[in-house]
C-alpha atoms as a PDB file:
ATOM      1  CA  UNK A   1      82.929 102.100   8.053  1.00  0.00           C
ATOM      2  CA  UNK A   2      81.808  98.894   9.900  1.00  0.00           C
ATOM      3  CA  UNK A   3      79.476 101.312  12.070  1.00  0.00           C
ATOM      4  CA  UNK A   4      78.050 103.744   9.592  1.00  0.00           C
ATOM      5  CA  UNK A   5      76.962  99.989   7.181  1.00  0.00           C
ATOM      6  CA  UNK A   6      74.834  98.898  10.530  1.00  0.00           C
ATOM      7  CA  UNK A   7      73.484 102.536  11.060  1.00  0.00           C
ATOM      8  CA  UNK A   8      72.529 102.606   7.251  1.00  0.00           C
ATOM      9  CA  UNK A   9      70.838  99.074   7.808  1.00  0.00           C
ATOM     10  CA  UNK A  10      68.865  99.974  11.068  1.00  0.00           C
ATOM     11  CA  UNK A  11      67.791 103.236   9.008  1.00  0.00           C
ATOM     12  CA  UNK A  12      66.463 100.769   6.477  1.00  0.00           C
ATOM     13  CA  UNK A  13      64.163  98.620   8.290  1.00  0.00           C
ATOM     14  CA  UNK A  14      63.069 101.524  10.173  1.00  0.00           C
ATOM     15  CA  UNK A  15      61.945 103.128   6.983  1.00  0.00           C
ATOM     16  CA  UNK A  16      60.212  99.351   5.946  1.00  0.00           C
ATOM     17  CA  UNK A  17      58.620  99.016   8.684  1.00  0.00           C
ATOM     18  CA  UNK A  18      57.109 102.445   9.168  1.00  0.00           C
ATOM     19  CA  UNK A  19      56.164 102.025   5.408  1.00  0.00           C
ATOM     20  CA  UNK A  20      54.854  98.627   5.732  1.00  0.00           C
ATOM     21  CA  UNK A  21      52.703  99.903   9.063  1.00  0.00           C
ATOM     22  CA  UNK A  22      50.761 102.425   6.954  1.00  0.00           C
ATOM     23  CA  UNK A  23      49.199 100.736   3.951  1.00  0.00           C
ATOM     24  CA  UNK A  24      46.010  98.900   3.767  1.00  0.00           C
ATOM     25  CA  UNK A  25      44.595  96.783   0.635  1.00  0.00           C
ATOM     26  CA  UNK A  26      41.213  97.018  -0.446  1.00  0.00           C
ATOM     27  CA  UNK A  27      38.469  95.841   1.767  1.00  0.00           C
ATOM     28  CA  UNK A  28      40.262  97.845   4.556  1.00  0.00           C
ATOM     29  CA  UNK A  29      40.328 100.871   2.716  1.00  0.00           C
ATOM     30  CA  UNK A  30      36.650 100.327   2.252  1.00  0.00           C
ATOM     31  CA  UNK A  31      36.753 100.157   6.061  1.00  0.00           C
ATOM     32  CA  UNK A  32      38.343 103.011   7.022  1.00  0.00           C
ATOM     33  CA  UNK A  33      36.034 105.099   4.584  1.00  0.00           C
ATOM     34  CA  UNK A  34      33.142 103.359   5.674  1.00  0.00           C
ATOM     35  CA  UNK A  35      33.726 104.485   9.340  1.00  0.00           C
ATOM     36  CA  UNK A  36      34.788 108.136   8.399  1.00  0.00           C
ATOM     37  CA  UNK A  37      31.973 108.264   6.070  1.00  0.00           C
ATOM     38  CA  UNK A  38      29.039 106.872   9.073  1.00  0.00           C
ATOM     39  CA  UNK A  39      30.987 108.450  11.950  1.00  0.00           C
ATOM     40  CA  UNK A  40      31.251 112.080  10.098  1.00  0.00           C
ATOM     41  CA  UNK A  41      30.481 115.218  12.098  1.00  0.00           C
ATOM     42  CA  UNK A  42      29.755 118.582  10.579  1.00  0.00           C
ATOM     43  CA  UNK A  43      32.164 119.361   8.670  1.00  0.00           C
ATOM     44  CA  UNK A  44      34.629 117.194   9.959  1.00  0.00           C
ATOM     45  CA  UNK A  45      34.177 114.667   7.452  1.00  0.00           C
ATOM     46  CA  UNK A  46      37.952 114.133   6.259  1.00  0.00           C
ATOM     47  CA  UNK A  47      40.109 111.285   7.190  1.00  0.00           C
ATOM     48  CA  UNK A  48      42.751 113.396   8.808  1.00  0.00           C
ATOM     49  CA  UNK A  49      39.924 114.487  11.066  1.00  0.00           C
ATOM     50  CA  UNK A  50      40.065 110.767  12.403  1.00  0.00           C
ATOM     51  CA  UNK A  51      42.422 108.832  14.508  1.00  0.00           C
ATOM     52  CA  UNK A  52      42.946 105.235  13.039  1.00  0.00           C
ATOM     53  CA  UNK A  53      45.229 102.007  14.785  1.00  0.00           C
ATOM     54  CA  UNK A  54      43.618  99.184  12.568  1.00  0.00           C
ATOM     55  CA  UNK A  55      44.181  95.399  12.898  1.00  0.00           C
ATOM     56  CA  UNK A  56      43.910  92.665  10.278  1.00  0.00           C
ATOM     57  CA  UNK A  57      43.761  88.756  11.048  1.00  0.00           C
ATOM     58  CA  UNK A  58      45.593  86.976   9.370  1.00  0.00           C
ATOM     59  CA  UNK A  59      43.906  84.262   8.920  1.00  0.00           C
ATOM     60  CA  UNK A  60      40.752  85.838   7.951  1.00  0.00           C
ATOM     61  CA  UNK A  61      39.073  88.985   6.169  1.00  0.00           C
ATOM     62  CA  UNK A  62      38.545  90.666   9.351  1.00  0.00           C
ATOM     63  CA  UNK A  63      39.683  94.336  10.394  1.00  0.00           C
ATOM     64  CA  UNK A  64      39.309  95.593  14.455  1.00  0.00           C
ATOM     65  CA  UNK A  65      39.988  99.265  14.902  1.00  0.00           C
ATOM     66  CA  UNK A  66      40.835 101.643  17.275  1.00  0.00           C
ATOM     67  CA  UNK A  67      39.261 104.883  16.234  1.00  0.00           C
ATOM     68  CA  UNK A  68      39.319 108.674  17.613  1.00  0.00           C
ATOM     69  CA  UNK A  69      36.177 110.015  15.775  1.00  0.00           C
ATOM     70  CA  UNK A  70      36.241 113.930  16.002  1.00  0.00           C
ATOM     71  CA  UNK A  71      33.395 115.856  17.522  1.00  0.00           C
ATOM     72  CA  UNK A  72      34.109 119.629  18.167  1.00  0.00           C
ATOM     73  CA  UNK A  73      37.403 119.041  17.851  1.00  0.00           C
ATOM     74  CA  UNK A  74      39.772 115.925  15.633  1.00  0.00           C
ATOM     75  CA  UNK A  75      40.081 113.070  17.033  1.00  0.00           C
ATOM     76  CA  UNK A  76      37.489 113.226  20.789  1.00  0.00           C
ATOM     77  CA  UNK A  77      36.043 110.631  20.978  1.00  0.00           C
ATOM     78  CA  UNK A  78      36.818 106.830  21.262  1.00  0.00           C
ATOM     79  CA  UNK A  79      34.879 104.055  19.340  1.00  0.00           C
ATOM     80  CA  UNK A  80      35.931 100.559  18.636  1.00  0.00           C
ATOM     81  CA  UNK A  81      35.039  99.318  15.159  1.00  0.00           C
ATOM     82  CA  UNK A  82      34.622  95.616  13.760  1.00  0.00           C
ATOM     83  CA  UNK A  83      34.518  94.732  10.130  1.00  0.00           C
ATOM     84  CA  UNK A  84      34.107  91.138   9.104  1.00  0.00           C
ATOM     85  CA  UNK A  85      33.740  89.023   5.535  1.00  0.00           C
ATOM     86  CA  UNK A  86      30.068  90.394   4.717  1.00  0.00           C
ATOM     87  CA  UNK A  87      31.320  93.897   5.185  1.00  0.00           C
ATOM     88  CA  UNK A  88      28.759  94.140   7.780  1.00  0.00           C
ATOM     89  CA  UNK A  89      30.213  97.054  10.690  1.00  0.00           C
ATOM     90  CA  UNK A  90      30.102  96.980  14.159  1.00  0.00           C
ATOM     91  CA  UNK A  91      30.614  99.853  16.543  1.00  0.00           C
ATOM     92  CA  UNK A  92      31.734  99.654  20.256  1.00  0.00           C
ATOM     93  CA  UNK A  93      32.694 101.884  23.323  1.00  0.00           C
ATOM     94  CA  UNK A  94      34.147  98.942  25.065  1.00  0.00           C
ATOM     95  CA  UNK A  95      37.666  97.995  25.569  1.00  0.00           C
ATOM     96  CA  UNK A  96      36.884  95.012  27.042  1.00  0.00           C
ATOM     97  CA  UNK A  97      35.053  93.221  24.227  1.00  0.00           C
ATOM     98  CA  UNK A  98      37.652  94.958  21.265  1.00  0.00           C
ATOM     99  CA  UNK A  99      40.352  93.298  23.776  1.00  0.00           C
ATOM    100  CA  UNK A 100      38.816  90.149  23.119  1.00  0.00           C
ATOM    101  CA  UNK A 101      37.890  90.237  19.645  1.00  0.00           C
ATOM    102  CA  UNK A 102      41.872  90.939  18.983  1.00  0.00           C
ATOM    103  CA  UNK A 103      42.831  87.978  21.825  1.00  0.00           C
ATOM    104  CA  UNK A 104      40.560  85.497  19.806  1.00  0.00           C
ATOM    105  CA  UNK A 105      42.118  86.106  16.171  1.00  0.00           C
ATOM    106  CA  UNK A 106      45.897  86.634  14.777  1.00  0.00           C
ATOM    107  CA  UNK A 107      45.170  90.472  14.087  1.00  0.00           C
ATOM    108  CA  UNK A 108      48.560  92.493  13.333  1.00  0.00           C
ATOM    109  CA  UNK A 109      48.735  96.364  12.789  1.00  0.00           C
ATOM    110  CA  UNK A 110      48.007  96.932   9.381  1.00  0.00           C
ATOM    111  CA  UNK A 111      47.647 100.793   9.206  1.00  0.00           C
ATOM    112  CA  UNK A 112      47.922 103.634  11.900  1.00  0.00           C
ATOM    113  CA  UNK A 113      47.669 107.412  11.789  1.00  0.00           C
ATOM    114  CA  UNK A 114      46.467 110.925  14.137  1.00  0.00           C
ATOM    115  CA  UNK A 115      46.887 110.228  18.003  1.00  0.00           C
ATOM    116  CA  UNK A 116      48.309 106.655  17.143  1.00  0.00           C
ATOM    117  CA  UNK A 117      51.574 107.365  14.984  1.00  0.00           C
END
């Protein structure tokens, strides 16, 4: 009895945090569309098209994401997107400098989904 309680529990926050991992508020919804909507090719211009791992600071309005934009194919390429309090976004193909844009915040995972899940 004592076991199948603490498997039930586990189960629980498994299920909270996997919840809690995949829903974003407003202004980051506006950045994920924002991205799929500017980043768009063909006829690939659906979010499940797209590979998403985006980060929220905590302290701040600010969203970093890791993004697989598709080209021939969902989810080929890799861009690194910033969005900040004007709404104003910024595009990258380097590691380095989306490395230390998340170093110099408190950014958590707020939402992830394709390649990243």
């Amino acid at each position: 009895m004592k076991k199948g309680l603490s498997i039930l529990l586990m189960l629980v926050a498994v299920i909270t945090l996997t919840a809690c991992g995949s829903k974003l508020d407003k202004t980051g919804e506006e950045f994920k569309n924002k991205i799929v909507k500017e980043e768009a090719y063909k006829d690939k211009n659906k979010e499940e098209n797209f590979s998403f791992l985006i980060y929220q600071d905590k302290d701040s309005n600010r969203y970093l994401a890791d993004v697989w934009v598709p080209v021939e194919e969902d989810s080929a390429l890799e861009y690194y997107f910033y969005y900040d309090e004007d709404k104003r976004l910024d595009k990258s193909e380097s590691k380095a400098a989306f490395d230390d844009m998340k170093a110099s915040g408190d950014y958590e995972v707020v939402y992830k989904s394709g390649k990243f899940k």
